[in-house]
PDB file of N, CA and C in Angstrom:
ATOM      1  N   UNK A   1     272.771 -60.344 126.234  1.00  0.00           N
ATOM      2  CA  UNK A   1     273.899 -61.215 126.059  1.00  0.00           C
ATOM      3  C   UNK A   1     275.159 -60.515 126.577  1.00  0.00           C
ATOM      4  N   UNK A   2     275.971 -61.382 127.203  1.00  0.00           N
ATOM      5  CA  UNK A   2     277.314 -60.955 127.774  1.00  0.00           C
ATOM      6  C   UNK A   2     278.733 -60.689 126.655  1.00  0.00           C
ATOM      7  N   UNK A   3     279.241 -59.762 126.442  1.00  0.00           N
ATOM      8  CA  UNK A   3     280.374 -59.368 126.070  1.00  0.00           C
ATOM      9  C   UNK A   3     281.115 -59.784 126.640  1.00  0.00           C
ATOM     10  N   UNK A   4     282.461 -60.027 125.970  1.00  0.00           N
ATOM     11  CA  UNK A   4     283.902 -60.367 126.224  1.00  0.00           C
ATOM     12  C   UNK A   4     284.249 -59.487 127.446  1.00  0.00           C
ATOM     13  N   UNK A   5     284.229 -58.118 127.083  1.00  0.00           N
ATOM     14  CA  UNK A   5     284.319 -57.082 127.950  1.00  0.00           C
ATOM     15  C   UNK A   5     283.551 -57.197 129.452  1.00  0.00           C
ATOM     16  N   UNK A   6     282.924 -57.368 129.049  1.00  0.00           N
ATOM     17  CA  UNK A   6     281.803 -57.433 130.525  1.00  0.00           C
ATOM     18  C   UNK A   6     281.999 -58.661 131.219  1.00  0.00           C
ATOM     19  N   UNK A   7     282.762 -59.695 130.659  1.00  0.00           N
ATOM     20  CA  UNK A   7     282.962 -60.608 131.511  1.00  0.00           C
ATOM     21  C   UNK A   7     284.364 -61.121 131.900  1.00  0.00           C
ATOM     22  N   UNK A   8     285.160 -60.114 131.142  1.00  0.00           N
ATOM     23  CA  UNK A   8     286.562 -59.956 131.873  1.00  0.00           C
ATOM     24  C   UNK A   8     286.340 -58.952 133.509  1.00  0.00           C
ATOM     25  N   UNK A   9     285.602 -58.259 133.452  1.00  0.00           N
ATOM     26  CA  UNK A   9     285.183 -56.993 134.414  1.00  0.00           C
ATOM     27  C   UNK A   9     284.583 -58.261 135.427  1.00  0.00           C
ATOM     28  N   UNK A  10     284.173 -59.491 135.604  1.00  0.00           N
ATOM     29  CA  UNK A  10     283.948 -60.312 137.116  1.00  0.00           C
ATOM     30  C   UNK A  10     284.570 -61.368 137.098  1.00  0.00           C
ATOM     31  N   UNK A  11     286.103 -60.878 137.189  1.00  0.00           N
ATOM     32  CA  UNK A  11     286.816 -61.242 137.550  1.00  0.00           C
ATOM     33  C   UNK A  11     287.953 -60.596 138.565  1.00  0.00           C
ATOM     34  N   UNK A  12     287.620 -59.259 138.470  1.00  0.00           N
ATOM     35  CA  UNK A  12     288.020 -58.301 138.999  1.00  0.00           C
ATOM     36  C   UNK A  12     288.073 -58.228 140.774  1.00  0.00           C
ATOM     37  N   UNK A  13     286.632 -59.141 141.167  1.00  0.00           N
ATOM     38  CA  UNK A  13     286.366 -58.991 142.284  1.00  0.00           C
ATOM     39  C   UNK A  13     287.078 -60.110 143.259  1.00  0.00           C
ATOM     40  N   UNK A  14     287.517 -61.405 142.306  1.00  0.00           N
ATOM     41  CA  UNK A  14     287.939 -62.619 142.986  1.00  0.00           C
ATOM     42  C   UNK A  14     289.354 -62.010 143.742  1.00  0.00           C
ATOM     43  N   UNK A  15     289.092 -63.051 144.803  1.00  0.00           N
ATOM     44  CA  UNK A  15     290.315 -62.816 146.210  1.00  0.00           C
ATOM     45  C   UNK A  15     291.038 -63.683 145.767  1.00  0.00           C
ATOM     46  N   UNK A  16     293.091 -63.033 145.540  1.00  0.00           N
ATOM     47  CA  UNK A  16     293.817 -63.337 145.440  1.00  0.00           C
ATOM     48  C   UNK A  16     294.009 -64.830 146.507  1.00  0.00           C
ATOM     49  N   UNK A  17     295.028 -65.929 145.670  1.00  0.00           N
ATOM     50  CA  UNK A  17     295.340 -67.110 146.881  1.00  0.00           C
ATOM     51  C   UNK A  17     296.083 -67.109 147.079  1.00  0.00           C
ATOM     52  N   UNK A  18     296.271 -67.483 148.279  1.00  0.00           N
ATOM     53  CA  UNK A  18     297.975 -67.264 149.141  1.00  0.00           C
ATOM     54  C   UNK A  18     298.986 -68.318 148.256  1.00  0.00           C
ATOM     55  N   UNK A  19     300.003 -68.130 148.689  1.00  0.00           N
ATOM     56  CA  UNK A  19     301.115 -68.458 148.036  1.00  0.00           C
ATOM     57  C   UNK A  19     301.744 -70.046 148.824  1.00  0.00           C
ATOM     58  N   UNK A  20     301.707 -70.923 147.800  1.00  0.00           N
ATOM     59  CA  UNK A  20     301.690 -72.039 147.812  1.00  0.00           C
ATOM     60  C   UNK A  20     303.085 -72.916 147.486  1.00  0.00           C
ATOM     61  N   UNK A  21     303.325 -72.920 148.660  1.00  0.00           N
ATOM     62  CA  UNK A  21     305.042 -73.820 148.123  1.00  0.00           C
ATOM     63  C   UNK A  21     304.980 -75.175 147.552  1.00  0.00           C
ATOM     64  N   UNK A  22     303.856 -75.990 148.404  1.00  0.00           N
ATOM     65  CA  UNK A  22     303.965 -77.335 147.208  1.00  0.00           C
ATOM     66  C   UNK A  22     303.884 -77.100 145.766  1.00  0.00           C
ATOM     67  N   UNK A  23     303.131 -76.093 145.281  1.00  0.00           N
ATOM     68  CA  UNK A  23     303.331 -75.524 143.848  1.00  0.00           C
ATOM     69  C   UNK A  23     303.873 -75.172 143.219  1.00  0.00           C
ATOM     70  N   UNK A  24     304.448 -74.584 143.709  1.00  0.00           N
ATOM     71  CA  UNK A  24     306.195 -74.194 143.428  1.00  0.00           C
ATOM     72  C   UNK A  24     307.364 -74.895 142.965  1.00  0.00           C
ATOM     73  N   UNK A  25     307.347 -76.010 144.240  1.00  0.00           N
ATOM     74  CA  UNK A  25     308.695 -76.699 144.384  1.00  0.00           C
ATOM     75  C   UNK A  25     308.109 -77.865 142.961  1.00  0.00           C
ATOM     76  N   UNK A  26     307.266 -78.300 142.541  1.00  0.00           N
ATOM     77  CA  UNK A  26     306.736 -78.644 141.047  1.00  0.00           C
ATOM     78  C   UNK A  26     307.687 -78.498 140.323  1.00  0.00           C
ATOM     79  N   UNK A  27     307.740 -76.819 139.972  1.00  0.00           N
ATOM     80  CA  UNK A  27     308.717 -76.977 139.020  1.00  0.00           C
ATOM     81  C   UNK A  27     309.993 -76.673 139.103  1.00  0.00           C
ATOM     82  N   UNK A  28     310.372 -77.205 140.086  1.00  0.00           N
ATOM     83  CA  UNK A  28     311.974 -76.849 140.582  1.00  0.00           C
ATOM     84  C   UNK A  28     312.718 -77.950 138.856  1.00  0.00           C
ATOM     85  N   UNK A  29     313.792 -77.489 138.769  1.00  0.00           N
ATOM     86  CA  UNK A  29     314.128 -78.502 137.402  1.00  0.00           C
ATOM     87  C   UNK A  29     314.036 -80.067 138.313  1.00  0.00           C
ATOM     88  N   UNK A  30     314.331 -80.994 137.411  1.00  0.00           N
ATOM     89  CA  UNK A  30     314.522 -82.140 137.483  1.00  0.00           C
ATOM     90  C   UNK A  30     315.964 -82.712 137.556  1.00  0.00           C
ATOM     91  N   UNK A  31     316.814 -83.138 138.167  1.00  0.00           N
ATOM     92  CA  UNK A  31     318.393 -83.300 138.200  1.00  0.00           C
ATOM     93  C   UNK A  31     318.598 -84.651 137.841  1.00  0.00           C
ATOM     94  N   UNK A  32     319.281 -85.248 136.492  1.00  0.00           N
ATOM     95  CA  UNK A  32     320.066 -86.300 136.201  1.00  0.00           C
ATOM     96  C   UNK A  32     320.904 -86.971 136.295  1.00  0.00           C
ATOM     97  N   UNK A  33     321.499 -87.678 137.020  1.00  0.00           N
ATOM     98  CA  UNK A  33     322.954 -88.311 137.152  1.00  0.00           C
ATOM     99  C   UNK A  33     323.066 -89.617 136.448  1.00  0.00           C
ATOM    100  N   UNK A  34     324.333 -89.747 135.529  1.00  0.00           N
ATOM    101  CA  UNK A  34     324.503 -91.240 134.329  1.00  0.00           C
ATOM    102  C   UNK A  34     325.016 -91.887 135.453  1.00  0.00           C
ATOM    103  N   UNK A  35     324.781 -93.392 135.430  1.00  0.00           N
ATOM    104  CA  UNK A  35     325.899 -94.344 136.485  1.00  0.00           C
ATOM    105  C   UNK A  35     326.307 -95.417 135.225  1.00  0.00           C
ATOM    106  N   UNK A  36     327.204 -95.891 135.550  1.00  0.00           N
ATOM    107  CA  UNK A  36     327.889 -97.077 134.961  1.00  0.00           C
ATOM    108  C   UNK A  36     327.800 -98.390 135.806  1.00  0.00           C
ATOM    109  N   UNK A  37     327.600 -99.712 135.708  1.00  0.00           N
ATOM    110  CA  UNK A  37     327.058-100.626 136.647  1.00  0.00           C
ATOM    111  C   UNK A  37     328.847-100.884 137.163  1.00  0.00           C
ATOM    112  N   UNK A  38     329.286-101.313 137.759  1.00  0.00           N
ATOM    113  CA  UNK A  38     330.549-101.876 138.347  1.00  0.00           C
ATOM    114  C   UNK A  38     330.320-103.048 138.716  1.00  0.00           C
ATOM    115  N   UNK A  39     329.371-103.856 139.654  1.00  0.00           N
ATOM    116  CA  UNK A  39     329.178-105.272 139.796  1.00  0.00           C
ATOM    117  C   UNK A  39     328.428-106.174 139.356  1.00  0.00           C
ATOM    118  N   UNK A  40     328.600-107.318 139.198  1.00  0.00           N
ATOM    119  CA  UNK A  40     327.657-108.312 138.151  1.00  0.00           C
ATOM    120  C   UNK A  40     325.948-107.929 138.560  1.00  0.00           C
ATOM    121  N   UNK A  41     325.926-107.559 139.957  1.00  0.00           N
ATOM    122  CA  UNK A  41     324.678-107.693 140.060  1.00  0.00           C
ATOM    123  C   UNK A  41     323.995-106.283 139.698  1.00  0.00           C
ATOM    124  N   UNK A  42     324.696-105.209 138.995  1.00  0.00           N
ATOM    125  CA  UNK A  42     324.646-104.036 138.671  1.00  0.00           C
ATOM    126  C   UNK A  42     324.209-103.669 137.298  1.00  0.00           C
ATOM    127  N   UNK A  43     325.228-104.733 136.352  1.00  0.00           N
ATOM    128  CA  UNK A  43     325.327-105.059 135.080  1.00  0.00           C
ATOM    129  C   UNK A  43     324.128-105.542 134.938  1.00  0.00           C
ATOM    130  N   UNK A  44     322.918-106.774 135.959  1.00  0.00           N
ATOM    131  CA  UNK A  44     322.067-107.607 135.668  1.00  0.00           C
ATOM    132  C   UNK A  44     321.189-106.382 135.531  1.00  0.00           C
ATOM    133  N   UNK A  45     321.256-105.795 136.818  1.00  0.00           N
ATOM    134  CA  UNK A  45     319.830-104.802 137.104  1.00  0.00           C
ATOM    135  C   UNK A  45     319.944-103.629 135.704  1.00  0.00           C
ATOM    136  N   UNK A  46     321.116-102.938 135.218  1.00  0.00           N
ATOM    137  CA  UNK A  46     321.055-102.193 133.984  1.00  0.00           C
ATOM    138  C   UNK A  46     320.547-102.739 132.899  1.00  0.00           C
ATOM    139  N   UNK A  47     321.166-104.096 132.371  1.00  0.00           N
ATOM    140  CA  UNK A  47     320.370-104.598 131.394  1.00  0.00           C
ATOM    141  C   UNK A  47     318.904-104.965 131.772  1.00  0.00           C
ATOM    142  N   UNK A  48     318.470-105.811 132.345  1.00  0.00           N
ATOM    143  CA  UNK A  48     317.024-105.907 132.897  1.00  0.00           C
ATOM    144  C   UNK A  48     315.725-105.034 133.236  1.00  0.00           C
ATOM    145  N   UNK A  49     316.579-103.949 134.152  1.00  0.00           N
ATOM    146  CA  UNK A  49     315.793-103.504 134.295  1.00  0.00           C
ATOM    147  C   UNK A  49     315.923-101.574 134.276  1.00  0.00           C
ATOM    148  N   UNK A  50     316.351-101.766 133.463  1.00  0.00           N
ATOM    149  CA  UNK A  50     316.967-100.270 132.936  1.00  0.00           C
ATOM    150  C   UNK A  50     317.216-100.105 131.766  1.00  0.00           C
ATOM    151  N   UNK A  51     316.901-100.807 131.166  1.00  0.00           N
ATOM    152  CA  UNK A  51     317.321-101.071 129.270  1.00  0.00           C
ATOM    153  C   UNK A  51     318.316-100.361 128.986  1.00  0.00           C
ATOM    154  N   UNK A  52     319.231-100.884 129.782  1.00  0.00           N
ATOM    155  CA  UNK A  52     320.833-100.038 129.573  1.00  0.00           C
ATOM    156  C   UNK A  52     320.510 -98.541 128.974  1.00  0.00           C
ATOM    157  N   UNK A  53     319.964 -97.672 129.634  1.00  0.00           N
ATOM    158  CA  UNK A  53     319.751 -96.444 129.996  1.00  0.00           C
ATOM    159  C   UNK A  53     320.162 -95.980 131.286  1.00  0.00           C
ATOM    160  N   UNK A  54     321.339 -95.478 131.179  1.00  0.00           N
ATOM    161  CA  UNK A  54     322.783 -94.618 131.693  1.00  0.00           C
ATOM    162  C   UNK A  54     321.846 -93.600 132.638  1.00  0.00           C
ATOM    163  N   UNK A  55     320.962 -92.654 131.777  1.00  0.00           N
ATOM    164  CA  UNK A  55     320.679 -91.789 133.277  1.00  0.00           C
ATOM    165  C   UNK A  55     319.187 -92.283 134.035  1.00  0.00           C
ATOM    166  N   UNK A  56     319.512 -91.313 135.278  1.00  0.00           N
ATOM    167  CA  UNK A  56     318.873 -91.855 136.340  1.00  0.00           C
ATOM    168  C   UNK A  56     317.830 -89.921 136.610  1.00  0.00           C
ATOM    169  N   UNK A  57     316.972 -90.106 137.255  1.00  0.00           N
ATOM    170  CA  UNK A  57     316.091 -89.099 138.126  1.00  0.00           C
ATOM    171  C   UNK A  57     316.887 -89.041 139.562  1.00  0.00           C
ATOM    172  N   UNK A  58     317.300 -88.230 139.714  1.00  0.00           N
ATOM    173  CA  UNK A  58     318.042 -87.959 141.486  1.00  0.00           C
ATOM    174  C   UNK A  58     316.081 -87.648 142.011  1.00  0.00           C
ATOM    175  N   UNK A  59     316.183 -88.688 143.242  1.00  0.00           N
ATOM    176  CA  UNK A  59     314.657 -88.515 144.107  1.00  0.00           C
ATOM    177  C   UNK A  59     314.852 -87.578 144.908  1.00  0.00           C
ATOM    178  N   UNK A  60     316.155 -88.192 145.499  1.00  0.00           N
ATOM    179  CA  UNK A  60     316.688 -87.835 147.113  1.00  0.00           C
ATOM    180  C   UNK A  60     317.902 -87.904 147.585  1.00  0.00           C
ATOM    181  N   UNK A  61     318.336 -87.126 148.327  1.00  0.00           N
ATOM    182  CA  UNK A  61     319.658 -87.008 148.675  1.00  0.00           C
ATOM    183  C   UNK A  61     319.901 -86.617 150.223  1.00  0.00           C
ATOM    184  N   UNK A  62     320.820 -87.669 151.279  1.00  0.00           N
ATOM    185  CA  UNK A  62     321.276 -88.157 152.382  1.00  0.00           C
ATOM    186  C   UNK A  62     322.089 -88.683 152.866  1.00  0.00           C
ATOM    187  N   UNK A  63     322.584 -87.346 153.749  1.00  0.00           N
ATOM    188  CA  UNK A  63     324.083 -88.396 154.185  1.00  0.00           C
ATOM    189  C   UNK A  63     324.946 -89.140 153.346  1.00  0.00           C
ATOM    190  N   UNK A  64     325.410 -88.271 152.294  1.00  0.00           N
ATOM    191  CA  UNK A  64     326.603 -88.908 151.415  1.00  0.00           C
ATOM    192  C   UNK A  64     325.658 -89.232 150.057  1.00  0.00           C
ATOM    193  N   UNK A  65     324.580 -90.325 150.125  1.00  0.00           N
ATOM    194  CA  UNK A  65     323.755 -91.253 149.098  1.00  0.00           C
ATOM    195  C   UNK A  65     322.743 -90.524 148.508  1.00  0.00           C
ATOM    196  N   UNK A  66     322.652 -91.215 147.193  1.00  0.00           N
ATOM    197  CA  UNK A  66     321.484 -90.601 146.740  1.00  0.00           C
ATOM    198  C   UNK A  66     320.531 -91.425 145.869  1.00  0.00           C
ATOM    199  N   UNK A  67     319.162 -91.357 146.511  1.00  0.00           N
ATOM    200  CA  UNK A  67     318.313 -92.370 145.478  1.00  0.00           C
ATOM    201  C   UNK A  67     317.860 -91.489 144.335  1.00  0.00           C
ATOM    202  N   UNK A  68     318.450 -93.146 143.910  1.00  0.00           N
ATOM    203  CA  UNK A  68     317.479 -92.871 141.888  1.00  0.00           C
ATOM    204  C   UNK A  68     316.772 -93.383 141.272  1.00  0.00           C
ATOM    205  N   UNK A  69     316.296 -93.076 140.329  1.00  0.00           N
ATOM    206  CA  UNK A  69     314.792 -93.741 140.000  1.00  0.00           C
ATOM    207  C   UNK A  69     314.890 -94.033 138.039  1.00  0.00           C
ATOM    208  N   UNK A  70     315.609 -95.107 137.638  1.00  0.00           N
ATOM    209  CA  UNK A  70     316.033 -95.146 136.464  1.00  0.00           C
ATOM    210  C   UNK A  70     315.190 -94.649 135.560  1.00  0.00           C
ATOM    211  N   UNK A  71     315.084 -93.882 134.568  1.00  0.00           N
ATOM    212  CA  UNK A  71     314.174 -93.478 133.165  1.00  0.00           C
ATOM    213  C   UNK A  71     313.465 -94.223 132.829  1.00  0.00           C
ATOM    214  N   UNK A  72     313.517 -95.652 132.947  1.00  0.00           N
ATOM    215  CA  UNK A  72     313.210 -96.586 132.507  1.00  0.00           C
ATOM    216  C   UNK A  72     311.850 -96.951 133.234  1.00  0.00           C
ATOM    217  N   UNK A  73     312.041 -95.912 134.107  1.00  0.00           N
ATOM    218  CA  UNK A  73     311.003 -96.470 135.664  1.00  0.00           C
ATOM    219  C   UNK A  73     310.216 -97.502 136.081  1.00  0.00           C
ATOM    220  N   UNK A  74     311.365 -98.398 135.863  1.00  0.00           N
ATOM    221  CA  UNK A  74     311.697-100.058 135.952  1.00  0.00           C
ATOM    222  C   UNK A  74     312.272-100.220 137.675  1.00  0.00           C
ATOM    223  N   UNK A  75     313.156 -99.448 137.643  1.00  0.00           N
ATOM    224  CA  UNK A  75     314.277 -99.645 138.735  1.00  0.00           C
ATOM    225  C   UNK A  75     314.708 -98.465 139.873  1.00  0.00           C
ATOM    226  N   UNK A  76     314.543 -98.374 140.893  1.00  0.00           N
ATOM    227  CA  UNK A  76     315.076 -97.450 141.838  1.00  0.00           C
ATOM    228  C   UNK A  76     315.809 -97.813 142.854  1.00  0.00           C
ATOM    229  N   UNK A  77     316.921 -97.209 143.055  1.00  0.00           N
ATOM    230  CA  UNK A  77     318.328 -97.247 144.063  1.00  0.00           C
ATOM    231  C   UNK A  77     318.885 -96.517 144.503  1.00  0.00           C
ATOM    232  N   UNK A  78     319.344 -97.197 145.896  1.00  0.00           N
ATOM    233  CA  UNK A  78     320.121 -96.421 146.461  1.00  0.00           C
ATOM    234  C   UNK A  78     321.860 -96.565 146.286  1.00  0.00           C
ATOM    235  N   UNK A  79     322.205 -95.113 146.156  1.00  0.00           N
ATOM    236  CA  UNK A  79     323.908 -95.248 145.764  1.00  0.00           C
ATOM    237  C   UNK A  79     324.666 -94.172 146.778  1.00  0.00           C
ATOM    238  N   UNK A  80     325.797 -94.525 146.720  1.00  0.00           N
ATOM    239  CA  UNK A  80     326.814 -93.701 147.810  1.00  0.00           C
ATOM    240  C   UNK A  80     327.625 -92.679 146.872  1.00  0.00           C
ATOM    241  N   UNK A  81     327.427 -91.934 146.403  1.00  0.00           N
ATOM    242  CA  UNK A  81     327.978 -91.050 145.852  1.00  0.00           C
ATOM    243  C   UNK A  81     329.225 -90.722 145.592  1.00  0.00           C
ATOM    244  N   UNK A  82     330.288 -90.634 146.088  1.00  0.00           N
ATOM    245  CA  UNK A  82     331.737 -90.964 145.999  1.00  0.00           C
ATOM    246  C   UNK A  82     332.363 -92.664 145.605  1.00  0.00           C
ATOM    247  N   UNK A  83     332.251 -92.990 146.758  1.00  0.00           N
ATOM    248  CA  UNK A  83     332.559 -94.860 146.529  1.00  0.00           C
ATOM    249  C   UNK A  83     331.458 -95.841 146.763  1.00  0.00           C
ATOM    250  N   UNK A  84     331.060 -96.359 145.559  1.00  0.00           N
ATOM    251  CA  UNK A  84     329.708 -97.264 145.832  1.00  0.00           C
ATOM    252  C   UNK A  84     330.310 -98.806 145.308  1.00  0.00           C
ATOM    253  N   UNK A  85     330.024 -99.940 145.269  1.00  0.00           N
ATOM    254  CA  UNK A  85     330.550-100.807 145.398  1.00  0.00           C
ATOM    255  C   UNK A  85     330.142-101.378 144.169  1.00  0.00           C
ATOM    256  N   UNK A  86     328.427-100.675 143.711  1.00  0.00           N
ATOM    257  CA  UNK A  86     327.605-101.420 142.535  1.00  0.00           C
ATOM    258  C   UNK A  86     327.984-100.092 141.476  1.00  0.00           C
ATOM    259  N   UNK A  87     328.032 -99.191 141.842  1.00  0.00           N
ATOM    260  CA  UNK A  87     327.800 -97.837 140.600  1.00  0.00           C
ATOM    261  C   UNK A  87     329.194 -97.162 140.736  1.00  0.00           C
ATOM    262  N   UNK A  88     329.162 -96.409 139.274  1.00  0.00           N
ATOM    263  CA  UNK A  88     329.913 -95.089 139.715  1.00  0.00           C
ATOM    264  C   UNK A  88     329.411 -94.448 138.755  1.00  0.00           C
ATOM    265  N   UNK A  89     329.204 -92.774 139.094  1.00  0.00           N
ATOM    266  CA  UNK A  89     328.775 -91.766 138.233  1.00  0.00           C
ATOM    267  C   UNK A  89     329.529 -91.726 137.084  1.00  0.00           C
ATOM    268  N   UNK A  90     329.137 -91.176 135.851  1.00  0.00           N
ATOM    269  CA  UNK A  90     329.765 -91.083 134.760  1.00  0.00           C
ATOM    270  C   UNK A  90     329.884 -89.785 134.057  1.00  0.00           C
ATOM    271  N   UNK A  91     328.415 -89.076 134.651  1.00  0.00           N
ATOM    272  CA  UNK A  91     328.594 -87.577 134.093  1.00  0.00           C
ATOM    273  C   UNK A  91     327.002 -86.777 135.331  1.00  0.00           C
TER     274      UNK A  91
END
């Protein structure tokens, strides 16, 4: 019969695996941004489909905008980061 000991010892021989960035970037943190709706059709989509839940998942970020993907993960959008016409950040 095999011991604890004796079978920590074949493991010894396994070949290290190279180093893996999709694995990595996993657990990069997760980044939040709150928006506030500004236009009626903003107000519809927060209540509806965001259960008036303020923060958002940042996906992606381009050229000024950044998509988000509400908590609610009901709803995902794109917003302009400085001046948006439907949102503005809150925190």
């Amino acid at each position: 019969m095999r011991t604890l000991h004796s079978l920590s010892h074949s493991f010894v021989n396994l070949p290290l695996m190279p180093y893996n960035k999709q694995v990595t970037d996993k657990h990069m943190k997760t980044e939040f941004i709150c928006v506030q709706p500004k236009s009626n059709k903003a107000v519809n989509r927060f209540a509806n489909q965001m259960d008036y839940l303020h923060s958002c998942r940042v996906e992606q970020r381009k050229d000024g905008r950044v998509f988000l993907a509400s908590i609610s993960g009901k709803y995902n959008f794109w917003m302009n980061e400085t001046a948006d016409d439907n949102w503005e950040i809150i925190r």
